[in-house]
N, C-alpha and C. Protein backbone atom coordinates (compact mmCIF):
# COMPACT_ATOMS: atom_id res chain seq x y z
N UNK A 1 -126.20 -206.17 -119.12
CA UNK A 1 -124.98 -205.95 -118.39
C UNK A 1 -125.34 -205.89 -116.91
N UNK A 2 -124.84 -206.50 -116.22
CA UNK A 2 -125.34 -206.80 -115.01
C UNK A 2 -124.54 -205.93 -113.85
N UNK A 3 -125.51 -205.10 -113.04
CA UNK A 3 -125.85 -203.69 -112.41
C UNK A 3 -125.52 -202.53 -113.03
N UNK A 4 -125.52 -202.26 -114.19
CA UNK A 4 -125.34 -201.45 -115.04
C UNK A 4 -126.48 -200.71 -116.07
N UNK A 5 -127.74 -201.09 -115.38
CA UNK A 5 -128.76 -200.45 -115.89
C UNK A 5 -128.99 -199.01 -116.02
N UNK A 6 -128.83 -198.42 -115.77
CA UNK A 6 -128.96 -196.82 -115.42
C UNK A 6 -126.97 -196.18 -116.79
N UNK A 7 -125.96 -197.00 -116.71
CA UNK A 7 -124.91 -197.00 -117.28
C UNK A 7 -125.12 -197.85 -119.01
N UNK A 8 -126.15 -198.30 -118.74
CA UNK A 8 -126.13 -199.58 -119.91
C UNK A 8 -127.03 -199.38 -120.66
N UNK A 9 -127.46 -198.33 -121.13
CA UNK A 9 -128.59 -197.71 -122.28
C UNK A 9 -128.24 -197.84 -123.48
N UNK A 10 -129.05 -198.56 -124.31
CA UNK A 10 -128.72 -198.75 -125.94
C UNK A 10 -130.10 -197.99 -126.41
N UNK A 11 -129.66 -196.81 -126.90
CA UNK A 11 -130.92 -196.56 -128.01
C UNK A 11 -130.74 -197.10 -129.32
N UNK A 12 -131.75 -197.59 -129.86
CA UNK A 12 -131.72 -197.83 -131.15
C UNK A 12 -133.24 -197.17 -132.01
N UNK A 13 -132.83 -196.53 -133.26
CA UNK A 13 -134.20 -196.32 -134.16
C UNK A 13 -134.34 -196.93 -134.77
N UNK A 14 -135.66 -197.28 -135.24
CA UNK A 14 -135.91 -198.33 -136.26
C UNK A 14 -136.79 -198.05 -136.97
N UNK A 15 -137.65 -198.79 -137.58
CA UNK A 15 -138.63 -198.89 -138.49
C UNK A 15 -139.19 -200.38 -139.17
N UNK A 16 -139.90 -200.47 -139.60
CA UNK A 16 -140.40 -201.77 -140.36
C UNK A 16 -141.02 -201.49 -142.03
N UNK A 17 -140.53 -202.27 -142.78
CA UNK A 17 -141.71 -201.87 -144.33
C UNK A 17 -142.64 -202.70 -144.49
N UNK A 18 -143.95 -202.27 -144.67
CA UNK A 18 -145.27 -203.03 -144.19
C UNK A 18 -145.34 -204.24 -145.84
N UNK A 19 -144.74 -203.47 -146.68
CA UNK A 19 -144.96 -204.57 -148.00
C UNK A 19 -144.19 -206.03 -147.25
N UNK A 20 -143.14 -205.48 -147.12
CA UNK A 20 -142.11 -206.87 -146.69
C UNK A 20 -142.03 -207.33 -145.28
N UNK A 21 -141.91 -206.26 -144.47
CA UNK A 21 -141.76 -206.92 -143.06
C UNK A 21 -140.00 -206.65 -143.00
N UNK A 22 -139.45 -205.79 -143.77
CA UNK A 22 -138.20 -205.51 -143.81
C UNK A 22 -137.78 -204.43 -142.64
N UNK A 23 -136.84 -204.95 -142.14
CA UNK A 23 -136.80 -203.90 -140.54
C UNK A 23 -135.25 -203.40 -140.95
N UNK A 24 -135.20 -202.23 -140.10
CA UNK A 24 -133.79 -201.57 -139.88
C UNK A 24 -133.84 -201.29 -139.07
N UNK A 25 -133.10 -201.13 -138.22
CA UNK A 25 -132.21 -200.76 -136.80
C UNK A 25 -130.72 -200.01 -137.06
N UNK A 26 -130.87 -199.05 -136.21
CA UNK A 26 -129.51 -198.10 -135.98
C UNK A 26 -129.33 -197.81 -134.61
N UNK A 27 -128.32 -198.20 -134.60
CA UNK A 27 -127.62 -197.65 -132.79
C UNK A 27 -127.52 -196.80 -133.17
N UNK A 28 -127.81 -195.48 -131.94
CA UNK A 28 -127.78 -194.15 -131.74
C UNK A 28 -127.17 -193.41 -130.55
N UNK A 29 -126.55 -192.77 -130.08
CA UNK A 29 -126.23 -192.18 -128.90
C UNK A 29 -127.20 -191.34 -128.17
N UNK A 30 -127.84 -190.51 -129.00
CA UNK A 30 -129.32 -190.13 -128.03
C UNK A 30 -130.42 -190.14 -128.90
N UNK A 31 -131.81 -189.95 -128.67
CA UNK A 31 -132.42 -189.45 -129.64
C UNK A 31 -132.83 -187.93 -129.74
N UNK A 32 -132.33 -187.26 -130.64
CA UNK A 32 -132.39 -186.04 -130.78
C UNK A 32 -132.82 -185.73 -132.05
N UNK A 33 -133.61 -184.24 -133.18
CA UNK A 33 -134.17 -183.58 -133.98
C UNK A 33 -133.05 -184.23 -135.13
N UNK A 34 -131.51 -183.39 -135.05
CA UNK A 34 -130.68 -184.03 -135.47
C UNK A 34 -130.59 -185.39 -136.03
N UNK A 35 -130.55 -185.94 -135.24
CA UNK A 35 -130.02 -187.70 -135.49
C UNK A 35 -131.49 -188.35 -136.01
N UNK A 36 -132.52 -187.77 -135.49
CA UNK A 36 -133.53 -188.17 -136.28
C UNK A 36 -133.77 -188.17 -138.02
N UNK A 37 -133.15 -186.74 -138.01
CA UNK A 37 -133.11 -186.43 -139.59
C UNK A 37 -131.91 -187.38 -140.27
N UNK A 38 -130.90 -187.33 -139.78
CA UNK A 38 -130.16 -188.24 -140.56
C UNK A 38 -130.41 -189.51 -140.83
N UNK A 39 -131.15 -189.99 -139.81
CA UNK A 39 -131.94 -191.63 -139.83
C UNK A 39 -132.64 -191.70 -141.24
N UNK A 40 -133.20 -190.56 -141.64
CA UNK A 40 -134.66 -190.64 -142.36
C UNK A 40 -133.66 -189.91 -143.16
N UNK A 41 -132.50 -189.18 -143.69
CA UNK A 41 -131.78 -189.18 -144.49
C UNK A 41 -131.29 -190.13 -145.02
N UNK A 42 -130.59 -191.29 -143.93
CA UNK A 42 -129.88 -192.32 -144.47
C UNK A 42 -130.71 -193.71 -145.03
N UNK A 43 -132.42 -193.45 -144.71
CA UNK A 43 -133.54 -194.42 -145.39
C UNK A 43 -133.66 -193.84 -146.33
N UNK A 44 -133.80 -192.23 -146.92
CA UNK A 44 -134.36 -192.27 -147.94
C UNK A 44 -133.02 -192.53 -149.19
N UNK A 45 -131.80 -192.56 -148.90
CA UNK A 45 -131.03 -192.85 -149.62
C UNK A 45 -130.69 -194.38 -149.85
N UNK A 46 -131.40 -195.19 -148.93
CA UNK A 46 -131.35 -196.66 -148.94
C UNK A 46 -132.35 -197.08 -150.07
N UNK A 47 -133.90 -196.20 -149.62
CA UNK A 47 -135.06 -196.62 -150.49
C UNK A 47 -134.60 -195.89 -151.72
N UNK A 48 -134.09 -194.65 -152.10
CA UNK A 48 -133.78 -194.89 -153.67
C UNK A 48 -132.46 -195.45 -153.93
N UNK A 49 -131.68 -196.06 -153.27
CA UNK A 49 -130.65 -196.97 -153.88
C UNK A 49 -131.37 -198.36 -154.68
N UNK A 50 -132.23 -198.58 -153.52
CA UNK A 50 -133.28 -200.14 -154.03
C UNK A 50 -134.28 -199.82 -155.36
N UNK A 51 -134.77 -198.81 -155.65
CA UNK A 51 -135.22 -198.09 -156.29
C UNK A 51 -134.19 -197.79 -157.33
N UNK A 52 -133.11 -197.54 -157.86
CA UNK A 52 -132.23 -197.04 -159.17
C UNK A 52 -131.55 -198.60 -158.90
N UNK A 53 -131.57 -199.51 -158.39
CA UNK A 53 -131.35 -201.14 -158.62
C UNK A 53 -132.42 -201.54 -159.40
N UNK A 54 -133.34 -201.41 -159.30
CA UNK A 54 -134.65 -201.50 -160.32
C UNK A 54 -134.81 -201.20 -161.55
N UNK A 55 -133.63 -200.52 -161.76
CA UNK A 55 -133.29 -200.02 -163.31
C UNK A 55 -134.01 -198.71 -163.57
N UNK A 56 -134.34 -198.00 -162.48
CA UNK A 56 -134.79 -196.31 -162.67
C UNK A 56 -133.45 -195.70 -162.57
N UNK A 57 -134.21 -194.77 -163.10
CA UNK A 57 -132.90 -193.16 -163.11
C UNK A 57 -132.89 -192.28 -161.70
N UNK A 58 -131.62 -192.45 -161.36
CA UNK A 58 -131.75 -191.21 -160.16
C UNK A 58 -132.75 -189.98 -160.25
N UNK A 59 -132.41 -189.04 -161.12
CA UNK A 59 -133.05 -187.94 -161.88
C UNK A 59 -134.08 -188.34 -161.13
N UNK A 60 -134.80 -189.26 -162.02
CA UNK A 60 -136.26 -189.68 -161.34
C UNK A 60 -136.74 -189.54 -160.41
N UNK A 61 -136.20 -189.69 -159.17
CA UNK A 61 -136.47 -190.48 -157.93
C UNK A 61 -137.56 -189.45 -156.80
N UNK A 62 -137.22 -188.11 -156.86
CA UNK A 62 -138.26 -187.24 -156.38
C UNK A 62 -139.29 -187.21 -157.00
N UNK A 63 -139.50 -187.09 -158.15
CA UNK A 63 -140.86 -187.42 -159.10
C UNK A 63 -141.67 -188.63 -159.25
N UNK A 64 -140.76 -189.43 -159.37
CA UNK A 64 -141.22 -190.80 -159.41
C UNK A 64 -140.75 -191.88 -158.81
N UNK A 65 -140.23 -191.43 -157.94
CA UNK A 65 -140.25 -192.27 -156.56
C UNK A 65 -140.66 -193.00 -155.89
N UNK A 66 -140.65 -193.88 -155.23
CA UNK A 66 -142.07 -193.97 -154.11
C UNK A 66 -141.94 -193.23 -153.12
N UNK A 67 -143.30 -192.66 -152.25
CA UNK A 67 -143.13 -192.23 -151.38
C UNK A 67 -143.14 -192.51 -150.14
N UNK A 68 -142.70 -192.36 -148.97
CA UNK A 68 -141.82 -193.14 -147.89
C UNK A 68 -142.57 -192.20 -146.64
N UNK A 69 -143.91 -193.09 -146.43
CA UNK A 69 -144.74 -192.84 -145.12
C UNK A 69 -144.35 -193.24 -144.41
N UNK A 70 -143.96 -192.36 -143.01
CA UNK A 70 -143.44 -193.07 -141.79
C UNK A 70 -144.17 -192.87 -140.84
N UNK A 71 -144.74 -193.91 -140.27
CA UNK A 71 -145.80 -193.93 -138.97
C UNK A 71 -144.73 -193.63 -137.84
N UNK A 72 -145.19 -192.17 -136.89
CA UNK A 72 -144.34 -192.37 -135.54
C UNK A 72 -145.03 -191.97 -134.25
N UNK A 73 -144.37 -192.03 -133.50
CA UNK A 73 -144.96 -191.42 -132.46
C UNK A 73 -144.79 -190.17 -132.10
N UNK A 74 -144.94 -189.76 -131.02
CA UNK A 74 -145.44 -188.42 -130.95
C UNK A 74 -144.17 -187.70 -130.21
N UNK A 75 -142.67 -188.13 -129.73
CA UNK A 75 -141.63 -187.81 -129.41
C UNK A 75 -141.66 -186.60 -129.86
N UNK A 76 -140.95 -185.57 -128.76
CA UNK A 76 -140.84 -184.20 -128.93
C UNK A 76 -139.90 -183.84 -130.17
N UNK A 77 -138.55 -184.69 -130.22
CA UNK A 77 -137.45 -184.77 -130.73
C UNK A 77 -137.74 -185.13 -132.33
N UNK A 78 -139.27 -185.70 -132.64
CA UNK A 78 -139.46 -186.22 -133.97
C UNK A 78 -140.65 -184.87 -134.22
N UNK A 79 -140.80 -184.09 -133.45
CA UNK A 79 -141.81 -183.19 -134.14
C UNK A 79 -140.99 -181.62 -133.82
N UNK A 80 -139.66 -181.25 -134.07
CA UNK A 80 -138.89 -180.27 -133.66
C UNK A 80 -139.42 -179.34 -135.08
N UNK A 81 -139.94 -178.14 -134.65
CA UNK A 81 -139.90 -177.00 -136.17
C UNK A 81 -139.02 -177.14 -137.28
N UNK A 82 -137.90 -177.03 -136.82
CA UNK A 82 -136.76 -177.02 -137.48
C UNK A 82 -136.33 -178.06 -138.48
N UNK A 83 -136.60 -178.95 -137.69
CA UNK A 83 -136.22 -180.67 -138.33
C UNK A 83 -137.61 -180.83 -138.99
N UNK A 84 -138.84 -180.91 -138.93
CA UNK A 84 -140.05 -180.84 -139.78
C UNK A 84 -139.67 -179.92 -141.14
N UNK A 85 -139.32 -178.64 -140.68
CA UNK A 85 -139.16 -177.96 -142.05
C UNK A 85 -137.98 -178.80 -143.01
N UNK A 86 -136.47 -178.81 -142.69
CA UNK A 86 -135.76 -179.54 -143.36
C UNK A 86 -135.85 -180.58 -143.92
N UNK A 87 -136.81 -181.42 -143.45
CA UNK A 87 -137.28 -182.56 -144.16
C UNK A 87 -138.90 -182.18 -144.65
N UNK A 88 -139.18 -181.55 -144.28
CA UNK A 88 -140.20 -180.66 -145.91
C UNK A 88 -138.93 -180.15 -147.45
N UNK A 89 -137.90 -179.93 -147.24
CA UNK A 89 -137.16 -179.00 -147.79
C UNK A 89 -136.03 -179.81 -148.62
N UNK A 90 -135.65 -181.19 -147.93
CA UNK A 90 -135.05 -181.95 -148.71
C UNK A 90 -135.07 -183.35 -149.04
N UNK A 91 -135.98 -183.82 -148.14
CA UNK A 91 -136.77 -184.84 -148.55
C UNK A 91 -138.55 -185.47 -148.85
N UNK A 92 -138.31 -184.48 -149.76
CA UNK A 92 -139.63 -184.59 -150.14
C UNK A 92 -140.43 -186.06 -150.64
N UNK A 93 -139.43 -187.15 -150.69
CA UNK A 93 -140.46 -188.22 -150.73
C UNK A 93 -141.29 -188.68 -149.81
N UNK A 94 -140.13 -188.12 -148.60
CA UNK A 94 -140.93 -188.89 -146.82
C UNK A 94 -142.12 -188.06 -146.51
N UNK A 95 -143.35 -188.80 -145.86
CA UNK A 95 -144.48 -187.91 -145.23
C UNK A 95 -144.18 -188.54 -143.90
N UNK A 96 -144.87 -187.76 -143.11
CA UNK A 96 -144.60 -188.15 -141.09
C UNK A 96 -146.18 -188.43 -141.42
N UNK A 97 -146.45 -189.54 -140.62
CA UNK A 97 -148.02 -189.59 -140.12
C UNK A 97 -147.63 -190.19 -138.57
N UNK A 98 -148.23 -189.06 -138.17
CA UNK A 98 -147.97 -189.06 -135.93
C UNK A 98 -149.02 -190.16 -135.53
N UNK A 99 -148.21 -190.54 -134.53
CA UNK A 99 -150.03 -191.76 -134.36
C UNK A 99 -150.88 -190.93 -133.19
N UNK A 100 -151.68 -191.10 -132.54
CA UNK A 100 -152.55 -190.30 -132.07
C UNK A 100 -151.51 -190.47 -130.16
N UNK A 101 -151.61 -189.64 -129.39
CA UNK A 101 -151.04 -190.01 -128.59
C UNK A 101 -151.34 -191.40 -127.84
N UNK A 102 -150.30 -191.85 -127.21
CA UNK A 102 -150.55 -193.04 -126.19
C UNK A 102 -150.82 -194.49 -126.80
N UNK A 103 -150.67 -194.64 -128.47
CA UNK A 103 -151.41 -195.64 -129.29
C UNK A 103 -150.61 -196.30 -129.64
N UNK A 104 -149.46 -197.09 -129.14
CA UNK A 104 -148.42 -197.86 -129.52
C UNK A 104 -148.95 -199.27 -130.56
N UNK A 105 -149.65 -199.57 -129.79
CA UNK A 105 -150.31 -200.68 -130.45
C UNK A 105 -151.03 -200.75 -131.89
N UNK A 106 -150.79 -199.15 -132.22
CA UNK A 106 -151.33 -198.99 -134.19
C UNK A 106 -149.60 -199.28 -134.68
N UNK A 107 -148.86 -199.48 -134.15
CA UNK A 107 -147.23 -199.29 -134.53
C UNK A 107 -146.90 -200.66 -134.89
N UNK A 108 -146.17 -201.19 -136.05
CA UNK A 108 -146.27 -201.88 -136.17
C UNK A 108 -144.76 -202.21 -135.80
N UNK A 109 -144.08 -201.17 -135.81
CA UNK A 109 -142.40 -201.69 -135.46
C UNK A 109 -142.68 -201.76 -133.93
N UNK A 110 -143.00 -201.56 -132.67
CA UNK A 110 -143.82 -201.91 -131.40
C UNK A 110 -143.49 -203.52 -131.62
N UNK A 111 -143.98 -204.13 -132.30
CA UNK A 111 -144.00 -205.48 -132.62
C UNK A 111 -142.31 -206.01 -132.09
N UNK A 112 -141.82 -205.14 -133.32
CA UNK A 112 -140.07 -205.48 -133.34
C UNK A 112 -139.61 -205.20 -131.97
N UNK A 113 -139.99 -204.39 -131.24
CA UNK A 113 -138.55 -203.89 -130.34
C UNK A 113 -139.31 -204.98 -129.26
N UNK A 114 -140.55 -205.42 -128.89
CA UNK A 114 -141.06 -206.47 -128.00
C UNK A 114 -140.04 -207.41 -127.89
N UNK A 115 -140.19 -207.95 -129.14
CA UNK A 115 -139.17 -209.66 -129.85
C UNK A 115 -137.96 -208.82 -129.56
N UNK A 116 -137.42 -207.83 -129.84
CA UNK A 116 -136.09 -207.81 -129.61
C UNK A 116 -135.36 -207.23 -128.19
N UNK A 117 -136.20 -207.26 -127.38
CA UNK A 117 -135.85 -207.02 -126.12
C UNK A 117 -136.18 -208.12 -125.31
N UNK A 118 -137.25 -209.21 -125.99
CA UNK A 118 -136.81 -210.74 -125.37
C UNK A 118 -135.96 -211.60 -126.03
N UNK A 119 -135.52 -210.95 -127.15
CA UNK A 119 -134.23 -212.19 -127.50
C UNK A 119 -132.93 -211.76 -126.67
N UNK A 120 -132.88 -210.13 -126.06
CA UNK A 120 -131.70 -209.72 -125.50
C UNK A 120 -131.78 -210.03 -123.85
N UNK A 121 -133.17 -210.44 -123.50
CA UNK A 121 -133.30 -210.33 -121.92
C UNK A 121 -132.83 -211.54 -121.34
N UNK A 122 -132.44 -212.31 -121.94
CA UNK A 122 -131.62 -213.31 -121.29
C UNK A 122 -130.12 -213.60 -121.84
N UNK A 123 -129.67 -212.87 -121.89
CA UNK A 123 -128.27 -212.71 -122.42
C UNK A 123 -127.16 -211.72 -121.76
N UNK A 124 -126.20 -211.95 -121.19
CA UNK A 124 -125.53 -211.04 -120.72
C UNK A 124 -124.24 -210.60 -121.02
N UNK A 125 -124.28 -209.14 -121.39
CA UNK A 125 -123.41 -209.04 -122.24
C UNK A 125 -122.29 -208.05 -121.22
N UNK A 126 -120.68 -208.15 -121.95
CA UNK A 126 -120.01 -207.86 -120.36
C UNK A 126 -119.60 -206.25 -120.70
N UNK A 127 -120.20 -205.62 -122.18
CA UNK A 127 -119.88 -204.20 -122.03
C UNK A 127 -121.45 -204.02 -122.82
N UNK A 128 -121.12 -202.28 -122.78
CA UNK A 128 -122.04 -201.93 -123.84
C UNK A 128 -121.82 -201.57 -125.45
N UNK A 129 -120.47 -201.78 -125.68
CA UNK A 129 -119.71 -201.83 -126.78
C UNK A 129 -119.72 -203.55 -127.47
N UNK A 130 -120.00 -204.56 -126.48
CA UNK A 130 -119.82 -205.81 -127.02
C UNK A 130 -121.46 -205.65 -127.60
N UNK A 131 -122.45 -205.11 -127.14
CA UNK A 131 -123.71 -205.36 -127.37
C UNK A 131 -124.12 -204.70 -129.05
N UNK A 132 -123.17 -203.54 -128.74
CA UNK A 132 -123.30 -202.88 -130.37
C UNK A 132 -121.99 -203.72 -131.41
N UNK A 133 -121.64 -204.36 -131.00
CA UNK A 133 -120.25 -204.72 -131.34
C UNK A 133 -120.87 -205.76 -132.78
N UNK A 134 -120.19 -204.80 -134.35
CA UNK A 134 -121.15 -205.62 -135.52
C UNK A 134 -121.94 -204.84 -135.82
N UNK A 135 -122.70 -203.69 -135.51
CA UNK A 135 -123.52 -202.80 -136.04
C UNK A 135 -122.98 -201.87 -136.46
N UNK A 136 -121.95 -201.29 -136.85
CA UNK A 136 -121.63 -200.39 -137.32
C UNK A 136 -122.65 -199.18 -138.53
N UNK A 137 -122.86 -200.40 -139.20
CA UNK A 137 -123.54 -200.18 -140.30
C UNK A 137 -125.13 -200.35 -140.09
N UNK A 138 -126.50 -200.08 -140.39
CA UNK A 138 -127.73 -200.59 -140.23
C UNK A 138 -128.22 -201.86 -140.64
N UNK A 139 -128.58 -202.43 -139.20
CA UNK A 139 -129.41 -203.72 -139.01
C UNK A 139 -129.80 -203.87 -140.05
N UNK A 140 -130.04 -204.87 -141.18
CA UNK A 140 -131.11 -204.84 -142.25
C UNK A 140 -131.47 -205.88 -141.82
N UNK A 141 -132.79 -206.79 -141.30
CA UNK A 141 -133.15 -207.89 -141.38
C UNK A 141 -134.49 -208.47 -142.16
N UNK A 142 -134.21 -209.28 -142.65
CA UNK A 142 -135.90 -209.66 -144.01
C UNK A 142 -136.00 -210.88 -143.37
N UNK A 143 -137.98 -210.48 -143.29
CA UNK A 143 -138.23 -212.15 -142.70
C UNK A 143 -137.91 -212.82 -144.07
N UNK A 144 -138.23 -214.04 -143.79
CA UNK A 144 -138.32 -215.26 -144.75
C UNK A 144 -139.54 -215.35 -145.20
């Protein structure tokens, strides 16, 4: 959006799955402890939806589940007491593994937001509502 940099902030969270190369993206309004947890609420209810499509039993799914390692960084907002305990407390499939500080380059979603901030850097879009405009729901994209 042109002179609207400082007005024109899109956060988005994401992630990548290293079996597939399967990415998600969510527009977000800030990143906060909160909205973090619901992110990783609303994956782990994605990964056992794909999971009881497989012909498992819900029941199952904490026991025999898979479990849902998430490589992150070291954001204040992703290591809050509060939000660590609650997701000790109700999602017990997810583990956090922090990457060491300053180490972007062990990240493999790093990869994604590169490519996706040069497919957006030449494009101009005339709000910041046209840019989210279609996401309502989470990005799912699968390579080929």
């Amino acid at each position: 959006m042109t002179g609207q940099r400082s007005r024109g902030r899109v956060n988005v969270m994401g992630g990548v799955r290293y079996s597939d190369r399967k990415r998600m993206c969510y527009f977000i309004d800030k990143g906060t402890g909160d909205i973090f947890y619901e992110q990783l609420y609303q994956l782990n209810e994605f990964v056992k939806s794909e999971w009881i499509q497989q012909g498992n039993k819900e029941p199952d799914f904490l026991e025999k589940g898979p479990k849902i390692l998430i490589i992150i960084d070291n954001a204040s907002y992703h290591k809050k007491k509060e939000i660590m305990v609650k997701i000790e407390n109700t999602l017990p499939n997810i583990q956090l593994y922090f990457l060491p500080p300053y180490s972007p380059d062990y990240n493999l979603i790093e990869l994604v937001w590169h490519s996706t901030k040069e497919y957006i850097a030449h494009r101009l879009f005339k709000s910041l509502s046209d840019t989210k405009s279609g996401y309502h729901k989470p990005l799912i994209i699968k390579e080929k």
